[in-house]
N, C-alpha and C. Protein backbone atom coordinates (compact mmCIF):
# COMPACT_ATOMS: atom_id res chain seq x y z
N UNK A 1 -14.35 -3.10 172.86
CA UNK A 1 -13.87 -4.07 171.90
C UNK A 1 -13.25 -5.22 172.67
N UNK A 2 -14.07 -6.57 172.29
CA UNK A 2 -13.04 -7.29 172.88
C UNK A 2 -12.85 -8.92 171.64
N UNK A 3 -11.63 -9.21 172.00
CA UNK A 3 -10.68 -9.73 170.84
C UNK A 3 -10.40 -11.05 171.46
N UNK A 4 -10.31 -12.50 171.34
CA UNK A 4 -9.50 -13.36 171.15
C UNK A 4 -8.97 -13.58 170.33
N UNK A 5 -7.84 -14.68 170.41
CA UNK A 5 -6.55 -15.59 169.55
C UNK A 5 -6.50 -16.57 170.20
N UNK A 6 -6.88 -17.62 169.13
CA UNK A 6 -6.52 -18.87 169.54
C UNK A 6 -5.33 -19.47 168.34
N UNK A 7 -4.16 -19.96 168.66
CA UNK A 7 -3.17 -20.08 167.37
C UNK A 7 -3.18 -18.89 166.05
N UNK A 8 -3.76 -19.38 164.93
CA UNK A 8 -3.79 -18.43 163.81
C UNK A 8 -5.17 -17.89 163.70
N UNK A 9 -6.18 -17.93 164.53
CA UNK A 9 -7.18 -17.44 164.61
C UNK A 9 -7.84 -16.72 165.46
N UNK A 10 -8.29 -15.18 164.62
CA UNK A 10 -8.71 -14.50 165.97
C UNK A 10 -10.48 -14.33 165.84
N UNK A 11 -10.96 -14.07 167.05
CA UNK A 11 -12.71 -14.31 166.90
C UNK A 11 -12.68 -12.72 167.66
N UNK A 12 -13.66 -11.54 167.16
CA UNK A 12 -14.49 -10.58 167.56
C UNK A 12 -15.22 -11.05 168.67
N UNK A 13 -14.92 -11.13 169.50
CA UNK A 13 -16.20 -11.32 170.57
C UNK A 13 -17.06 -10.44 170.79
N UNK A 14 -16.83 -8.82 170.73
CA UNK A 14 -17.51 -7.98 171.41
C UNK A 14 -17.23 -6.73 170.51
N UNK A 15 -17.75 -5.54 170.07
CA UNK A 15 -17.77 -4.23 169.98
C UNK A 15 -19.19 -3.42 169.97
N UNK A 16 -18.39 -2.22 170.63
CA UNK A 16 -19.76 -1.63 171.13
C UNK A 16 -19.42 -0.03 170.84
N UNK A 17 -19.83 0.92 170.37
CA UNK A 17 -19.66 2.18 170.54
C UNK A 17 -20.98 3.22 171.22
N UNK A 18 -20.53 3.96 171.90
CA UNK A 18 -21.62 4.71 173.07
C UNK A 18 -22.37 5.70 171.41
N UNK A 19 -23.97 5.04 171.29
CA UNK A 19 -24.82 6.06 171.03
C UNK A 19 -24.55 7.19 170.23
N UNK A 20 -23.68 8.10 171.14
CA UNK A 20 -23.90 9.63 170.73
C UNK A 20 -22.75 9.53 170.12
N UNK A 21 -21.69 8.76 169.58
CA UNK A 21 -20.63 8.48 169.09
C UNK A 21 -20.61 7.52 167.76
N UNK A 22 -21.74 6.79 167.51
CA UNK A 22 -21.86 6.07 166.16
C UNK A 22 -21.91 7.14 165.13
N UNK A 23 -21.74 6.23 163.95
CA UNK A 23 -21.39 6.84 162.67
C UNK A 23 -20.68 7.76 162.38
N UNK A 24 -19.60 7.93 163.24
CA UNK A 24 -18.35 9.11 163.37
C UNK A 24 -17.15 7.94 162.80
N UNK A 25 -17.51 6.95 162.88
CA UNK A 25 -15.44 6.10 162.73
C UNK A 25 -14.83 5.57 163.47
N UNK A 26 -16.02 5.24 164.89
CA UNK A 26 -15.12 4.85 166.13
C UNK A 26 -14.63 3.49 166.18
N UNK A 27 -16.48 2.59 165.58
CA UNK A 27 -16.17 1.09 165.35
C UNK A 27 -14.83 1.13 164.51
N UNK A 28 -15.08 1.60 163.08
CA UNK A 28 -14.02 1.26 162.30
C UNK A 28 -12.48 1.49 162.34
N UNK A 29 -11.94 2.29 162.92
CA UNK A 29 -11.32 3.05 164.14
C UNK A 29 -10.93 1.59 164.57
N UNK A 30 -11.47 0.91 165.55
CA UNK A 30 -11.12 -0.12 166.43
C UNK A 30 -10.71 -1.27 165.82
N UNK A 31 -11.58 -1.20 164.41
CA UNK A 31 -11.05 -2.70 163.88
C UNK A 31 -9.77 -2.03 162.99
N UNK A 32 -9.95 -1.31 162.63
CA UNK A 32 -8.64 -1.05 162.05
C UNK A 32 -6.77 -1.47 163.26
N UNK A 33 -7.53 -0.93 164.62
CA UNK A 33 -6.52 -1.05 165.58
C UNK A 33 -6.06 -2.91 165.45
N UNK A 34 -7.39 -2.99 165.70
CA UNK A 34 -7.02 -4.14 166.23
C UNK A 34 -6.87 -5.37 164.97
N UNK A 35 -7.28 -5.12 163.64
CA UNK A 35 -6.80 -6.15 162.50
C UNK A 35 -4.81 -5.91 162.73
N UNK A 36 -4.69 -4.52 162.57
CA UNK A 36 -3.22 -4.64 162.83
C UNK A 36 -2.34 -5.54 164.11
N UNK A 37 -3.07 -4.92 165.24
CA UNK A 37 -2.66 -5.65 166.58
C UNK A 37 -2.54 -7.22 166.41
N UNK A 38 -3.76 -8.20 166.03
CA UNK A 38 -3.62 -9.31 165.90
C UNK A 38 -2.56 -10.24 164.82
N UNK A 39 -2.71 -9.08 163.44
CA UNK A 39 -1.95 -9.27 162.20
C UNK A 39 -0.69 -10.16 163.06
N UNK A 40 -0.34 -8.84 163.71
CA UNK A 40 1.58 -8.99 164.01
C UNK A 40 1.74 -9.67 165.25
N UNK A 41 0.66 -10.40 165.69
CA UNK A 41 0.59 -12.20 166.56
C UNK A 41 0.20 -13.14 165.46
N UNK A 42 0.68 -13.00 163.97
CA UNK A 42 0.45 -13.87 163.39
C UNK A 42 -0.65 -15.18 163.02
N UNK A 43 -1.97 -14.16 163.37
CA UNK A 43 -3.17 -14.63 162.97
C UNK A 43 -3.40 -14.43 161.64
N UNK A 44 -4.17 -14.96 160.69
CA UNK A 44 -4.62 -15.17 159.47
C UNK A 44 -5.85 -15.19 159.07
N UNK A 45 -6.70 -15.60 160.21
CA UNK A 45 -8.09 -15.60 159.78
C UNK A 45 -8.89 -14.81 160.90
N UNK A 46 -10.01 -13.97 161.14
CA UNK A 46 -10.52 -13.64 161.75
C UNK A 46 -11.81 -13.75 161.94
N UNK A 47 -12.55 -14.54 162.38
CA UNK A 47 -14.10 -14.98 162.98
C UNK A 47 -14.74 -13.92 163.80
N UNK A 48 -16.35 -14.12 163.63
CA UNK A 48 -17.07 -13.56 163.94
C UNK A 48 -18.96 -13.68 163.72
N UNK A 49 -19.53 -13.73 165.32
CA UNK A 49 -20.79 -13.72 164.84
C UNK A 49 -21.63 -12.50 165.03
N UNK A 50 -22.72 -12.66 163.78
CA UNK A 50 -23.71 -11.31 164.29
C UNK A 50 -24.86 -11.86 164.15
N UNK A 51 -26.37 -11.43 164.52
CA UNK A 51 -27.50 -11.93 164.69
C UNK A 51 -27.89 -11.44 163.38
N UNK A 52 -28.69 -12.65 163.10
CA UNK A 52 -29.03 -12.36 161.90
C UNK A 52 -29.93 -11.69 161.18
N UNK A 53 -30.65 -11.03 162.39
CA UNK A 53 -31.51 -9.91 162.15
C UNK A 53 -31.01 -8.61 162.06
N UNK A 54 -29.78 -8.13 162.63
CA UNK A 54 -28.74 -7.36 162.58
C UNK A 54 -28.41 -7.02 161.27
N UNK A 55 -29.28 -6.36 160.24
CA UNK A 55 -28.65 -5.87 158.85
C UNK A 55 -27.47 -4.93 159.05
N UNK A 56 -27.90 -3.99 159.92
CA UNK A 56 -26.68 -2.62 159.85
C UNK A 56 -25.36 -3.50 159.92
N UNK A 57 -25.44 -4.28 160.95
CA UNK A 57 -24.22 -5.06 161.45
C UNK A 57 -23.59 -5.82 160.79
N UNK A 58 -23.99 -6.38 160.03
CA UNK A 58 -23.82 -7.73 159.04
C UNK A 58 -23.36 -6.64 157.57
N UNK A 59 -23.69 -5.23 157.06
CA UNK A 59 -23.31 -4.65 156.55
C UNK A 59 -22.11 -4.15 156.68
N UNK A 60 -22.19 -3.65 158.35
CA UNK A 60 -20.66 -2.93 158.75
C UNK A 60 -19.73 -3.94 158.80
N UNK A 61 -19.41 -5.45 158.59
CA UNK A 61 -18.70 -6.64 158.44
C UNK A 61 -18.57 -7.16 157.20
N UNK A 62 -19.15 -6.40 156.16
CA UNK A 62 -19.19 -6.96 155.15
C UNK A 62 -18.21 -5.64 154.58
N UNK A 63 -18.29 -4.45 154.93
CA UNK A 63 -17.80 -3.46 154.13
C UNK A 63 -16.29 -3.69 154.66
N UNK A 64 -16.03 -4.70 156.16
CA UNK A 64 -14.51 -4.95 156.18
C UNK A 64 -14.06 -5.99 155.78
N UNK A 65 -14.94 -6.27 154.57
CA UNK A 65 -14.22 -7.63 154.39
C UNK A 65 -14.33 -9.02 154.76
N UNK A 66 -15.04 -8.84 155.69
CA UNK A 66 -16.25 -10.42 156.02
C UNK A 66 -17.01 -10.75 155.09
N UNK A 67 -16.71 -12.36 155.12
CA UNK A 67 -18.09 -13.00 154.20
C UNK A 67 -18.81 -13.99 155.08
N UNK A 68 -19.99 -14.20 155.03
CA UNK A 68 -20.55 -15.42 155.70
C UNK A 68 -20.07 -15.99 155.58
N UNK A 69 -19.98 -17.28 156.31
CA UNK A 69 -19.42 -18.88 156.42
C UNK A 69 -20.10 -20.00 156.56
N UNK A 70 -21.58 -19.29 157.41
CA UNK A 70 -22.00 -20.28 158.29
C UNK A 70 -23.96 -19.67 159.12
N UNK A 71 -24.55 -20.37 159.22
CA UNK A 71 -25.65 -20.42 160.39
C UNK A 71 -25.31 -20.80 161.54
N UNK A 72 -25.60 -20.18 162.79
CA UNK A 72 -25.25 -20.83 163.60
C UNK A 72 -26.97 -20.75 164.43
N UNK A 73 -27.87 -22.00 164.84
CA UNK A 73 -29.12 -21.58 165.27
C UNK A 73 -29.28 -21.35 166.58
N UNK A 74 -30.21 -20.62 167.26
CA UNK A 74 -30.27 -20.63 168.74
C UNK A 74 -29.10 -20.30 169.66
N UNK A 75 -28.15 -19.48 168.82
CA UNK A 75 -26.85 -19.29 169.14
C UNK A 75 -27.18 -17.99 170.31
N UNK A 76 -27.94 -17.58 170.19
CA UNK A 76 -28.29 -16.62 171.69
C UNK A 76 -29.29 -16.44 172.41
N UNK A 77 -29.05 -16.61 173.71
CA UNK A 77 -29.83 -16.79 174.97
C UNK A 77 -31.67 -16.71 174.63
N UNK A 78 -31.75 -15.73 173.78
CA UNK A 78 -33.41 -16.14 173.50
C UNK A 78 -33.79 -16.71 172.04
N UNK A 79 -32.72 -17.55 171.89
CA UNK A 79 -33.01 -18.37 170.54
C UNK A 79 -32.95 -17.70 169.31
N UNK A 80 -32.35 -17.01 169.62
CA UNK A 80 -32.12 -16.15 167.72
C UNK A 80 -30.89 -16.61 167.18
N UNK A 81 -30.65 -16.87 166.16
CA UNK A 81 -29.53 -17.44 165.16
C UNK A 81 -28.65 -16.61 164.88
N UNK A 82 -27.04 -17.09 165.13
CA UNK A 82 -26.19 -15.66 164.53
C UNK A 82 -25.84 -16.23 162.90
N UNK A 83 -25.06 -15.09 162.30
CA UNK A 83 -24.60 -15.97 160.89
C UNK A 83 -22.93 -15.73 161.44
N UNK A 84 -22.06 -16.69 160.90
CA UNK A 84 -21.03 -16.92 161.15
C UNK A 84 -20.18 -15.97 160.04
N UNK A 85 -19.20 -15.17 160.56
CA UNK A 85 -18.53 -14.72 159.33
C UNK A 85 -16.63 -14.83 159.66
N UNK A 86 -16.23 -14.60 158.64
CA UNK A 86 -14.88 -15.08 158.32
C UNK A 86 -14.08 -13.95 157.94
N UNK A 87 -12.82 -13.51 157.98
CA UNK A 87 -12.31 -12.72 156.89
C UNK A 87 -10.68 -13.30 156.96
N UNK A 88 -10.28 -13.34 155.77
CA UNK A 88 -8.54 -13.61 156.05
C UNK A 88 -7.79 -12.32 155.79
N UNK A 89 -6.09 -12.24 156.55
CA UNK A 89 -5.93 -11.43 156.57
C UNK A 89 -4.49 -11.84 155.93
N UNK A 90 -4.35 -12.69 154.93
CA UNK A 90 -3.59 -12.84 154.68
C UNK A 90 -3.11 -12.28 153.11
């Protein structure tokens, strides 16, 4: 898992869970850690991109409370588009 904060905003950069460990609770597990962790640095909004071919993914962000925001095109190295998502935590 990895997390920025910039002022009142924090961006998902990264989560990953090993394989033989998905669909146990680990992702959710982490964001749970870490919505709290950032909460109480007084962030409010939390950003995030996923590829937009990525259904599972774009599902597992939606069931926390992410909504799209945004297209973003050619947003990764072999030209695939992420969709931009948002959630407030206020």
């Amino acid at each position: 898992m990895c997390t920025s904060v910039e002022q009142k905003t924090g961006e998902i950069e990264s989560i990953a869970v090993d394989p033989a460990f998905r669909l146990q609770g680990v992702a959710s597990a982490l964001m749970d850690y870490t919505f709290r962790e950032i909460h109480a640095s007084s962030v409010t909004t939390v950003e995030l991109q996923v590829r937009t071919s990525n259904t599972g993914g774009i599902r597992f962000w939606q069931n926390l409370g992410f909504s799209p925001s945004g297209i973003l095109p050619n947003f990764y190295d072999d030209g695939g588009e992420a969709l931009q998502m948002k959630k407030s935590l206020t």
